[in-house]
C-alpha atoms as a PDB file:
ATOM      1  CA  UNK A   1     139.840  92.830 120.576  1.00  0.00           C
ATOM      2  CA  UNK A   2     138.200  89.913 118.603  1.00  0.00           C
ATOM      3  CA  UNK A   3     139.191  88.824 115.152  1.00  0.00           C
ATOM      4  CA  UNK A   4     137.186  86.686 112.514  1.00  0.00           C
ATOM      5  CA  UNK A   5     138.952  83.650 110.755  1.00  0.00           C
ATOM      6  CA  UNK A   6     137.402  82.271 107.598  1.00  0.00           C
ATOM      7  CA  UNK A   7     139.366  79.100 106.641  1.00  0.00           C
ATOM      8  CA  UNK A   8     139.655  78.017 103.007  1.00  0.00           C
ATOM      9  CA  UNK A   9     136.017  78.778 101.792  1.00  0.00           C
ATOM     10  CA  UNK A  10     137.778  78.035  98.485  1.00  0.00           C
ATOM     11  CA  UNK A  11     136.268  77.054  95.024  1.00  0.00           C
ATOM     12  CA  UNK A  12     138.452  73.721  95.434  1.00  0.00           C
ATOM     13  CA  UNK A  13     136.391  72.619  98.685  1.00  0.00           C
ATOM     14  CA  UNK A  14     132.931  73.872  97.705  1.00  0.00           C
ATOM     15  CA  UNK A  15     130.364  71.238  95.293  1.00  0.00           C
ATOM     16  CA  UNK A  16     132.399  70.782  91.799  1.00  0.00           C
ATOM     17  CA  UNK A  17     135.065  71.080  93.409  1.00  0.00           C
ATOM     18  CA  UNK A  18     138.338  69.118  93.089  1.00  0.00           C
ATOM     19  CA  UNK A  19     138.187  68.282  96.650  1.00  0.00           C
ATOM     20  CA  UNK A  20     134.612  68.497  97.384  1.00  0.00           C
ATOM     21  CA  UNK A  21     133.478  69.168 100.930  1.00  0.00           C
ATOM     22  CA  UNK A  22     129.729  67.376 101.294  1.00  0.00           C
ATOM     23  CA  UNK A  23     127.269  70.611 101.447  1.00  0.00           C
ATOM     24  CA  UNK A  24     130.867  72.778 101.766  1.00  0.00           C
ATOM     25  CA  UNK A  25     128.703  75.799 100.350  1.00  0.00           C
ATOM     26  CA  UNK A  26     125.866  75.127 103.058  1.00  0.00           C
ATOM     27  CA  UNK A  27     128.400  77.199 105.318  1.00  0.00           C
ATOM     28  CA  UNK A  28     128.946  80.683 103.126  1.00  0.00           C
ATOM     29  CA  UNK A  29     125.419  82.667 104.458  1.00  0.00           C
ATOM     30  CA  UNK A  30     126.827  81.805 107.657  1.00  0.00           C
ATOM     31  CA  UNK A  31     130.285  83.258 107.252  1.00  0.00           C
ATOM     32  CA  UNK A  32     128.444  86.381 105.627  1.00  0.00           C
ATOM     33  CA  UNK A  33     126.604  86.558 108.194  1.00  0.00           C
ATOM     34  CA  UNK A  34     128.641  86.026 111.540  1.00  0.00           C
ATOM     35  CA  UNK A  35     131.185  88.620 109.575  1.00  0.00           C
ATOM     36  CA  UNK A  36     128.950  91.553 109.822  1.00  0.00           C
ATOM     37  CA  UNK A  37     129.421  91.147 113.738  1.00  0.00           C
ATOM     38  CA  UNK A  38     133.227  91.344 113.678  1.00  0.00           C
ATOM     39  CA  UNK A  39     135.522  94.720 112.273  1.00  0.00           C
ATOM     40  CA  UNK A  40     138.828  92.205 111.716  1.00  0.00           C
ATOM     41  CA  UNK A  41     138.006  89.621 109.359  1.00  0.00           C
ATOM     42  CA  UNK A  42     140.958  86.947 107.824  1.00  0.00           C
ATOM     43  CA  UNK A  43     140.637  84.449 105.516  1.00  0.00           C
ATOM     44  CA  UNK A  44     143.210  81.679 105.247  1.00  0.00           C
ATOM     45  CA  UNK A  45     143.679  80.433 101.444  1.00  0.00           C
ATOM     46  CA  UNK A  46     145.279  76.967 100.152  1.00  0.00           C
ATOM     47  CA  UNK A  47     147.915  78.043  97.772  1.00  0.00           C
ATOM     48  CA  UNK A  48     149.565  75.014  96.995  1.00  0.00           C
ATOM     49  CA  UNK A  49     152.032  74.865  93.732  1.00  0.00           C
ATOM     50  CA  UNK A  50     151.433  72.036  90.978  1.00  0.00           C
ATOM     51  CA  UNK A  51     154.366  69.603  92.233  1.00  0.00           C
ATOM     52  CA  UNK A  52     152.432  69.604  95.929  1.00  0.00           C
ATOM     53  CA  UNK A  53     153.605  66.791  97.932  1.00  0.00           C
ATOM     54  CA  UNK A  54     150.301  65.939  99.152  1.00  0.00           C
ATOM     55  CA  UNK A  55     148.815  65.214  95.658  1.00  0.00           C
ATOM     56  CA  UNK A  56     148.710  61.647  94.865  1.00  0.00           C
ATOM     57  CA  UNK A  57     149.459  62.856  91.070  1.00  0.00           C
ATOM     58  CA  UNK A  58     152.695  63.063  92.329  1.00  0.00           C
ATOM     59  CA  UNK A  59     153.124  59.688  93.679  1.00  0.00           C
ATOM     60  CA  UNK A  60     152.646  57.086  90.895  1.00  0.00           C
ATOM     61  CA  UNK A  61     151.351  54.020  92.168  1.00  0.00           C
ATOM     62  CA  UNK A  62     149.466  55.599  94.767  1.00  0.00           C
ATOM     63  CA  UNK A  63     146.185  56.763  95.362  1.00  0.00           C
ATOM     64  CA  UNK A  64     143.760  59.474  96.738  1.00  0.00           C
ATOM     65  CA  UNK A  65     143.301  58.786 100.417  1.00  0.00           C
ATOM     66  CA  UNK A  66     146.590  56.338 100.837  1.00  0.00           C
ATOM     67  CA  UNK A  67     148.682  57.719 103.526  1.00  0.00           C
ATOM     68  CA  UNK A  68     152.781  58.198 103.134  1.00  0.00           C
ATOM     69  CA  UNK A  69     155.138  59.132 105.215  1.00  0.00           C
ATOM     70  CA  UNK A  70     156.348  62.589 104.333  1.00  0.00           C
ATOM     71  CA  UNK A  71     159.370  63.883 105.598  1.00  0.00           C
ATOM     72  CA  UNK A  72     158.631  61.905 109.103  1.00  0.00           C
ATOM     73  CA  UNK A  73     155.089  63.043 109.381  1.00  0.00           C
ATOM     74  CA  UNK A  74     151.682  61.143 108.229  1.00  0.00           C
ATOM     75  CA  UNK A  75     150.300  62.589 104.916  1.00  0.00           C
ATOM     76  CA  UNK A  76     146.643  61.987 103.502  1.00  0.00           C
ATOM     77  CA  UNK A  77     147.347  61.919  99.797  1.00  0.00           C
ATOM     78  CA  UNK A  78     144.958  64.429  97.928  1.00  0.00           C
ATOM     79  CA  UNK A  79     143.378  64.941  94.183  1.00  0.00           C
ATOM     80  CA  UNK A  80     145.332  68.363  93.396  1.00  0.00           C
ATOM     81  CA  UNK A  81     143.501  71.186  94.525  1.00  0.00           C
ATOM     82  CA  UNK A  82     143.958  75.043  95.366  1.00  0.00           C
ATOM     83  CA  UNK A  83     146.732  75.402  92.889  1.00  0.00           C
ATOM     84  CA  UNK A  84     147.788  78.397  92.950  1.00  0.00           C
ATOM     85  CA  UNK A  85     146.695  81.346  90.494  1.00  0.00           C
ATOM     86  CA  UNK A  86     143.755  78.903  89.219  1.00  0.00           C
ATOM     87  CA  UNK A  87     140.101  79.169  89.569  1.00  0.00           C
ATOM     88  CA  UNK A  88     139.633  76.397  92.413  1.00  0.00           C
ATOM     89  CA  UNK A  89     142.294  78.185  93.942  1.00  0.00           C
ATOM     90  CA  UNK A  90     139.789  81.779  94.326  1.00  0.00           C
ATOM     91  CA  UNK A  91     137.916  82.545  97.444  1.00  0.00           C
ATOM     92  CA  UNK A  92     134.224  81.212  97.005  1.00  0.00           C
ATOM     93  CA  UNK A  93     131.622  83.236  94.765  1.00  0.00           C
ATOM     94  CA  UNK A  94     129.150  84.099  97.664  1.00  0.00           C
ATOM     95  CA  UNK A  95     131.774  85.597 100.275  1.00  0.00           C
ATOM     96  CA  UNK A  96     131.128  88.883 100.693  1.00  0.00           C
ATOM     97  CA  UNK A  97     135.176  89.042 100.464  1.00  0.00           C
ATOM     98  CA  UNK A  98     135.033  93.035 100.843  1.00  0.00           C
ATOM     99  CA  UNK A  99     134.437  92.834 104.516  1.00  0.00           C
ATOM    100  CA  UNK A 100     138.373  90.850 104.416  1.00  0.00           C
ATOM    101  CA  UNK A 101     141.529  92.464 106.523  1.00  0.00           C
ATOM    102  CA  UNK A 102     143.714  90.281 104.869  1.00  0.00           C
ATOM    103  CA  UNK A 103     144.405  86.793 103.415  1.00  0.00           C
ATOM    104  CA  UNK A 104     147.380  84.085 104.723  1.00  0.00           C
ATOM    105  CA  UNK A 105     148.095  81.401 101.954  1.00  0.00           C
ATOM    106  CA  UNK A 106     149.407  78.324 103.520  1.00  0.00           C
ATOM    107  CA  UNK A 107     150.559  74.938 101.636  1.00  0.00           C
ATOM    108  CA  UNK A 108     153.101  76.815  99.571  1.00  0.00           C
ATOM    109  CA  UNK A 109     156.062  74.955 100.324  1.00  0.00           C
ATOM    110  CA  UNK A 110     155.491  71.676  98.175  1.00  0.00           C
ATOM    111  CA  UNK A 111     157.895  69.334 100.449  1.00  0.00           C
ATOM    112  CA  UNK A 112     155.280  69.541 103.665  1.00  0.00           C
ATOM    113  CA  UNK A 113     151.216  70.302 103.747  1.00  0.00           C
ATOM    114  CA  UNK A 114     150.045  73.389 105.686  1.00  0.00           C
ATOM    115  CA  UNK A 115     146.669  72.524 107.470  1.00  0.00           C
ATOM    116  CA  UNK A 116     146.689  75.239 110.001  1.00  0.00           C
ATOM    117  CA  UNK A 117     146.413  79.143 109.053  1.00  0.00           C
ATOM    118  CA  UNK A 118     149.427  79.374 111.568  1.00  0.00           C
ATOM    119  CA  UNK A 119     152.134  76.641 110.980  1.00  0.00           C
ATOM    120  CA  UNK A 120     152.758  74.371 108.457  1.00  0.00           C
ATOM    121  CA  UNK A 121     152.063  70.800 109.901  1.00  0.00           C
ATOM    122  CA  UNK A 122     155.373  69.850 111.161  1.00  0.00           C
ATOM    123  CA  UNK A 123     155.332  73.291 112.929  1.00  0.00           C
ATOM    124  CA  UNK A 124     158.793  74.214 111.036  1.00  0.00           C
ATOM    125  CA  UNK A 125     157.363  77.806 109.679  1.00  0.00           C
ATOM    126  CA  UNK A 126     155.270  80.218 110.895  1.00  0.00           C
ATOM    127  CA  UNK A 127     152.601  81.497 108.313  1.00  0.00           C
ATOM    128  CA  UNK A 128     152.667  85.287 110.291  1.00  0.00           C
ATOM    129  CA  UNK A 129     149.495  84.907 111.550  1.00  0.00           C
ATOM    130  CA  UNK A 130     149.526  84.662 115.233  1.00  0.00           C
ATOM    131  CA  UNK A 131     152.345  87.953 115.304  1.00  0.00           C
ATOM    132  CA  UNK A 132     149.652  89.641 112.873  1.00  0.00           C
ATOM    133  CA  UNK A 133     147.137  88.767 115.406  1.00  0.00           C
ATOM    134  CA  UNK A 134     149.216  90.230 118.320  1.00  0.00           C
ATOM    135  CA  UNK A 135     149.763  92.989 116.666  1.00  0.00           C
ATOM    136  CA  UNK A 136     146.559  94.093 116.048  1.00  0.00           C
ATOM    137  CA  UNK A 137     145.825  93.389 120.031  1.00  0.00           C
ATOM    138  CA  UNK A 138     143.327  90.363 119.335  1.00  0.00           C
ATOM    139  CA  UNK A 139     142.845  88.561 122.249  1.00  0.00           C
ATOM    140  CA  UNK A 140     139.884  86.233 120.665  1.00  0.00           C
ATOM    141  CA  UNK A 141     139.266  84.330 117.750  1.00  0.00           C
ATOM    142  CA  UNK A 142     136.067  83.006 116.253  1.00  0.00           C
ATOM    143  CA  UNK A 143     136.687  80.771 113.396  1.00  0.00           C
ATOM    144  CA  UNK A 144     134.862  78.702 110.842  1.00  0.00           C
ATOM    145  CA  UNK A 145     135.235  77.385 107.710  1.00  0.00           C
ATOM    146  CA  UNK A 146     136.452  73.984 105.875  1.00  0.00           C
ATOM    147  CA  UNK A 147     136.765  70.893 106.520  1.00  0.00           C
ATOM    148  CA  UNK A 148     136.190  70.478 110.205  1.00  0.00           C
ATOM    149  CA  UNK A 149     138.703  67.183 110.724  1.00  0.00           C
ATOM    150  CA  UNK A 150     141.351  69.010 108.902  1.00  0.00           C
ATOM    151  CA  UNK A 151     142.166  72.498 108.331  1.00  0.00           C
ATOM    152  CA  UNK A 152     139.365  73.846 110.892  1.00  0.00           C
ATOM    153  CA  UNK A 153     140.735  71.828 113.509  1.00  0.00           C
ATOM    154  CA  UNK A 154     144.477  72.242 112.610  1.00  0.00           C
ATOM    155  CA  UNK A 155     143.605  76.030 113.146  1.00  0.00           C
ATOM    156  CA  UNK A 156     141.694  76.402 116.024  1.00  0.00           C
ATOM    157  CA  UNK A 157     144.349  73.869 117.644  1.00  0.00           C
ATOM    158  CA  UNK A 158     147.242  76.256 117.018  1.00  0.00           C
ATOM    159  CA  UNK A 159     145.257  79.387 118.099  1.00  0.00           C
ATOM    160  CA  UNK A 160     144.575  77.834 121.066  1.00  0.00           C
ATOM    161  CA  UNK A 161     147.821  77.018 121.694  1.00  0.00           C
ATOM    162  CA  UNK A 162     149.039  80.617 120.442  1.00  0.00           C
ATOM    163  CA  UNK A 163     147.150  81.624 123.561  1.00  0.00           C
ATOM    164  CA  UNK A 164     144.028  83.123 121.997  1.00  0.00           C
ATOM    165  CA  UNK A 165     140.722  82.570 123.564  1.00  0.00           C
ATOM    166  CA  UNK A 166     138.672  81.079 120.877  1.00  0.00           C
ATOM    167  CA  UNK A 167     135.137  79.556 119.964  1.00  0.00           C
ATOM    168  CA  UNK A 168     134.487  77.690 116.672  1.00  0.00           C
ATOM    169  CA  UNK A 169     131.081  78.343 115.209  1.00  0.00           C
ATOM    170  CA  UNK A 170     129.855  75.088 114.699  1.00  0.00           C
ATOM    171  CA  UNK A 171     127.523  75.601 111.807  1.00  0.00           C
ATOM    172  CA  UNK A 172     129.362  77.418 110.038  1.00  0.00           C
ATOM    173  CA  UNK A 173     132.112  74.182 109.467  1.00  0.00           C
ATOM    174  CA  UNK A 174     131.844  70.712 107.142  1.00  0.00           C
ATOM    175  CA  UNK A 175     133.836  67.736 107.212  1.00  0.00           C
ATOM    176  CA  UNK A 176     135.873  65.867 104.778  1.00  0.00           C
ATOM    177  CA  UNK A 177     135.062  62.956 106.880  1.00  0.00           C
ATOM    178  CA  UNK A 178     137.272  59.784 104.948  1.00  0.00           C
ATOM    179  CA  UNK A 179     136.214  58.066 107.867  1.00  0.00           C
ATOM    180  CA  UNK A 180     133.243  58.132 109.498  1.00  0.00           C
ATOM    181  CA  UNK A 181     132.980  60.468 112.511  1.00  0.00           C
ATOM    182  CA  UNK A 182     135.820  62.271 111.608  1.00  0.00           C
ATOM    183  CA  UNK A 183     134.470  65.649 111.729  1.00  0.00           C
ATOM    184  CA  UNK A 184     132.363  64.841 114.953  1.00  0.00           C
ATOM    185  CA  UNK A 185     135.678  63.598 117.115  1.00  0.00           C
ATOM    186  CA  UNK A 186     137.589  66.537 115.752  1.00  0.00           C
ATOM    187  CA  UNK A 187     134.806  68.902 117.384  1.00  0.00           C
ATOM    188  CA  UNK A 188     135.288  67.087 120.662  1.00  0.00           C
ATOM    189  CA  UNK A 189     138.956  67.141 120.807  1.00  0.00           C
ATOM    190  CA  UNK A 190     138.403  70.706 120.072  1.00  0.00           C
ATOM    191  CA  UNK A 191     136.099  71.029 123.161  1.00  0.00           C
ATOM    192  CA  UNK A 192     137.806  68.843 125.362  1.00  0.00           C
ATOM    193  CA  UNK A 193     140.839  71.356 124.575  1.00  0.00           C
ATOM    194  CA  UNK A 194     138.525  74.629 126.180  1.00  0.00           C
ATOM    195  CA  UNK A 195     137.650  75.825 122.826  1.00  0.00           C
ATOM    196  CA  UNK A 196     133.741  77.071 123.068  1.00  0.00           C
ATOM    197  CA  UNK A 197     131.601  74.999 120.358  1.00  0.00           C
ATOM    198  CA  UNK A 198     128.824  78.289 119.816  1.00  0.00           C
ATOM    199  CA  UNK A 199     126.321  78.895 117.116  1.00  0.00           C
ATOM    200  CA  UNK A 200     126.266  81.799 114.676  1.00  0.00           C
ATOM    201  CA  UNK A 201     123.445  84.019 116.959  1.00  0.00           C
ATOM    202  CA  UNK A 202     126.640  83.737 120.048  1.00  0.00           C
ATOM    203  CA  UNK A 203     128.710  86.274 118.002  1.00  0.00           C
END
């Protein structure tokens, strides 16, 4: 059994948006269209609360893009986005969001960020998905989504090391990139890990 992740095709991350992924909507067709080749279909959602951690609006002094320390672990600070119950917060106009199983919200807890659709990034608490997964008798993911350097990789990382076989669809990702080639060493790591780099047609 194969599964389908969508991760974060949010308002927030799309043109407009409060955390704007360069050409972040070029990727919806694709995810419409490498969905109508898969029956189990997730989407992982940023649901972070106003007092976030990760939003420099909550450190005075300090600004978007400045790292801190945050509870021992490295933390990019962020313009607030993907609050939750608000309109950047929504699933992307575009998705064909009827062909979704179900949706994981991650970034909830405001003292630590949540990258991955599995584990938050100090890998203290499990989102559910990988037991979900199990459950369901996936033994494959396919994944897309945004931003490549950060929550895409974060993802595929921790399915990978979850034990499911997976391939990232290449086209259908964009990068954040803060620094240049970013988004192109995060696709490497992910191959050099034995995740399959495939285009949409491979599904």
């Amino acid at each position: 059994m194969r599964a389908l992740i969508w991760v974060d095709l949010q308002n927030d991350f799309l043109p407009g948006g409060a955390l704007a992924v360069p050409q972040g909507d070029e990727v919806i067709p694709v995810a419409n269209r490498v969905a109508a080749r898969f029956d189990l279909i997730v989407a992982t959602q940023d649901w972070h609360p106003q007092n976030h951690a990760s939003f420099a609006s909550n450190h005075p002094g300090k600004k978007i893009g400045e790292s801190i320390d945050l509870g021992g672990l490295s933390q990019v600070l962020w313009p607030d986005h993907c609050v939750e119950n608000t309109r950047g917060a929504e699933l992307a106009p575009g998705l064909e969001v009827g062909r979704i199983t179900r949706v994981f919200q991650k970034g909830t807890d405001p003292e630590i960020d949540s990258y991955s659709g599995f584990y938050d990034n100090g890998h203290r608490k499990s989102t559910g998905l990988a037991e979900w997964l199990r459950s369901r008798g996936v033994e494959e993911l396919w994944l897309l989504g945004l931003a490549t350097d950060y929550c895409v990789r974060a993802t595929a990382l921790d399915a990978q090391q979850e034990g499911f076989r997976m391939a990232l669809v290449e086209e259908g990702c964009r990068g954040v990139d803060l620094n240049v080639g970013d988004s192109k060493a995060a696709i490497e790591e992910m191959r050099g890990k034995g995740i399959r780099i495939v285009g949409s047609d491979a599904a």
